[in-house]
C-alpha atoms as a PDB file:
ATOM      1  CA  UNK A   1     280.048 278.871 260.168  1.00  0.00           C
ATOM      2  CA  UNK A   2     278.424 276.658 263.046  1.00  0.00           C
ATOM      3  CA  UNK A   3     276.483 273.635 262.119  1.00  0.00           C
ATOM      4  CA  UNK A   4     274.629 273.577 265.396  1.00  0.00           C
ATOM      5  CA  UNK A   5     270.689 274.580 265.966  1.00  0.00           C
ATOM      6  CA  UNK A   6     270.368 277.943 266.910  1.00  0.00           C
ATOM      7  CA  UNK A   7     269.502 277.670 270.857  1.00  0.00           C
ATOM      8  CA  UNK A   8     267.040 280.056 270.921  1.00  0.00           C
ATOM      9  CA  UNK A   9     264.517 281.706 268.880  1.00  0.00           C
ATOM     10  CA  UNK A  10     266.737 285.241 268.681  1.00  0.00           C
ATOM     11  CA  UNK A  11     269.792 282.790 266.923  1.00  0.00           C
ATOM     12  CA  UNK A  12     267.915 281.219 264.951  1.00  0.00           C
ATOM     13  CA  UNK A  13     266.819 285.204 263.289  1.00  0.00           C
ATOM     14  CA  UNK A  14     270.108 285.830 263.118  1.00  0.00           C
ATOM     15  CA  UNK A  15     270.416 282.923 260.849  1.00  0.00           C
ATOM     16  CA  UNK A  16     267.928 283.840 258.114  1.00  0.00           C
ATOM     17  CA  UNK A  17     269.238 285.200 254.792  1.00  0.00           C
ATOM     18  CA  UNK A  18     266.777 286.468 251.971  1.00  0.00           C
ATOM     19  CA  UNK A  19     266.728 285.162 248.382  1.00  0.00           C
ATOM     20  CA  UNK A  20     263.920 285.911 245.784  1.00  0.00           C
ATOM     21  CA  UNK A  21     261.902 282.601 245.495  1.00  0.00           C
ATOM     22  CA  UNK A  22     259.379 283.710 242.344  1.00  0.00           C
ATOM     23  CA  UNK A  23     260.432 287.197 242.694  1.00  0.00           C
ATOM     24  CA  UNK A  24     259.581 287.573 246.544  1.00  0.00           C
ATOM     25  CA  UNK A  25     262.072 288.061 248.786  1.00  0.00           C
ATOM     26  CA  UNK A  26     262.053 285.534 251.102  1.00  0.00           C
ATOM     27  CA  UNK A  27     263.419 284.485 254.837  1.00  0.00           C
ATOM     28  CA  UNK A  28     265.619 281.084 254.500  1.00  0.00           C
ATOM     29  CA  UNK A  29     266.881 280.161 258.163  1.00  0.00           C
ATOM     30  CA  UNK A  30     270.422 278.203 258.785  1.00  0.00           C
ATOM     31  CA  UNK A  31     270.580 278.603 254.412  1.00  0.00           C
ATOM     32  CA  UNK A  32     274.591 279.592 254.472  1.00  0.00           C
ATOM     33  CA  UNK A  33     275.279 276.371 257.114  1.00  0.00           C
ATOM     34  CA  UNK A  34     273.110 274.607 255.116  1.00  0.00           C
ATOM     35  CA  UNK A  35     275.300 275.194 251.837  1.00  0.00           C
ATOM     36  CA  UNK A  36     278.478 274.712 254.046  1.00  0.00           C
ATOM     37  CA  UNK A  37     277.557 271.220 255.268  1.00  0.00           C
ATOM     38  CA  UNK A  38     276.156 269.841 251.429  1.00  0.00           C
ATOM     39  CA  UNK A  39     279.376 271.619 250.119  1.00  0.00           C
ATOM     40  CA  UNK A  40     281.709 269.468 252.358  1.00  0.00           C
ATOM     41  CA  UNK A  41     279.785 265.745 251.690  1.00  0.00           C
ATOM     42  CA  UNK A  42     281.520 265.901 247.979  1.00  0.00           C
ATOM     43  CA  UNK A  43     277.936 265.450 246.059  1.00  0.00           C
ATOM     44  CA  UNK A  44     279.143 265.277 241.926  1.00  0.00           C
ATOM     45  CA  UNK A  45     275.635 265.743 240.289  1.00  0.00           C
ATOM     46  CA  UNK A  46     272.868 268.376 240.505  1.00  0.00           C
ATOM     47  CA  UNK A  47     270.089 266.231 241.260  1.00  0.00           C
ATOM     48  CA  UNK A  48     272.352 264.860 244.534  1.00  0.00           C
ATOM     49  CA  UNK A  49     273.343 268.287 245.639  1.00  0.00           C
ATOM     50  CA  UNK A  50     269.585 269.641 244.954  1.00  0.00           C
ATOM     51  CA  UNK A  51     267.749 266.753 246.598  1.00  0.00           C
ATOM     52  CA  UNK A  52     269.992 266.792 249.893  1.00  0.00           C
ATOM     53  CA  UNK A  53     270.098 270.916 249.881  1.00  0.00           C
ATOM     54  CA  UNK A  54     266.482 270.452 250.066  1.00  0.00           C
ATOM     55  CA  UNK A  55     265.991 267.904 252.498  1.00  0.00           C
ATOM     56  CA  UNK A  56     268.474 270.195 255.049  1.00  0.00           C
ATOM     57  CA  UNK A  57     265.999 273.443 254.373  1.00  0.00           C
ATOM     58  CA  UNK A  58     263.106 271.830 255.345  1.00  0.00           C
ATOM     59  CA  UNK A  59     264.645 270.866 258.474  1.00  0.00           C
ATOM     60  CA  UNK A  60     264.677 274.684 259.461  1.00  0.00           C
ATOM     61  CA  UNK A  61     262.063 276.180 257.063  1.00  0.00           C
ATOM     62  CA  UNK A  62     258.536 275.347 255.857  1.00  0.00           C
ATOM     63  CA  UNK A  63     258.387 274.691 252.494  1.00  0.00           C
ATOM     64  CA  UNK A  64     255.169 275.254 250.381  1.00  0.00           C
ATOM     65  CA  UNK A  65     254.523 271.992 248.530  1.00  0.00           C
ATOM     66  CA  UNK A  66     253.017 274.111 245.865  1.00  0.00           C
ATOM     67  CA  UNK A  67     256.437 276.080 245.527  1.00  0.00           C
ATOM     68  CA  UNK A  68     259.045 273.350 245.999  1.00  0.00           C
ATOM     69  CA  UNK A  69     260.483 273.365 242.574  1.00  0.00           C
ATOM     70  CA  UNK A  70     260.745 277.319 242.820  1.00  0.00           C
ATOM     71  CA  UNK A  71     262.365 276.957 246.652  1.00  0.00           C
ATOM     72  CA  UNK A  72     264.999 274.587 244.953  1.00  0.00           C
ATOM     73  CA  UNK A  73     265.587 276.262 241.824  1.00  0.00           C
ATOM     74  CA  UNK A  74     266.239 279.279 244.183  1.00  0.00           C
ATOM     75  CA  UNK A  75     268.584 277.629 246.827  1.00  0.00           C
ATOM     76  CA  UNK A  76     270.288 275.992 244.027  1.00  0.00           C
ATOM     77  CA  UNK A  77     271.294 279.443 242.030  1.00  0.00           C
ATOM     78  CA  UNK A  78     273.198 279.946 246.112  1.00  0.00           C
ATOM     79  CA  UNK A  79     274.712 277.113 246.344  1.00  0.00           C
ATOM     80  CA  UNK A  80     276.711 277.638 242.678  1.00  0.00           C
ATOM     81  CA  UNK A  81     276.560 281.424 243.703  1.00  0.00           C
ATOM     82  CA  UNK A  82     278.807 280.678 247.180  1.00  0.00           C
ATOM     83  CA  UNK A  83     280.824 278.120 244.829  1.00  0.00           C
ATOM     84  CA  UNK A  84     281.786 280.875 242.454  1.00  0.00           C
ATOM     85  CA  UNK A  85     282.750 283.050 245.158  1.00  0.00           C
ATOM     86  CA  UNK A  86     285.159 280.153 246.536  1.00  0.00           C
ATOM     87  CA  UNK A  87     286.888 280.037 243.051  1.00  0.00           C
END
């Protein structure tokens, strides 16, 4: 997996993965690197891993002040999702 910006609008849709955020499926783009590159900076507690998993998605993806706690929630259940995978 490539931490780079997708150069061009057609990479960057070939970066988006669905997850249900409040039971819609929704479009997260660069959401696997974004997992990757938290995964590798060795964060120990939830509120570490959730805060700078969030601050990397909104780098890529709009994020509905209104629906930030479900957007994290959401991303969160991936992130221990890919971890369980790992194990």
């Amino acid at each position: 997996m490539s931490d780079d910006k997708p150069c061009c609008a057609a990479d960057a849709l070939r970066r988006i993965r669905q997850i249900p955020i409040n039971g819609v499926m929704t479009g997260i783009t660069m959401l696997d690197e974004s997992i990757a590159t938290i995964r590798q900076q060795s964060l120990t507690s939830d509120s570490e891993i959730r805060t700078a998993l969030m601050k990397k998605i909104k780098v890529y993806n709009y994020v509905p002040p209104g629906v930030e706690e479900a957007y994290a929630m959401a991303i969160m259940d991936e992130y221990r999702k890919q971890g369980a995978k790992k194990n």
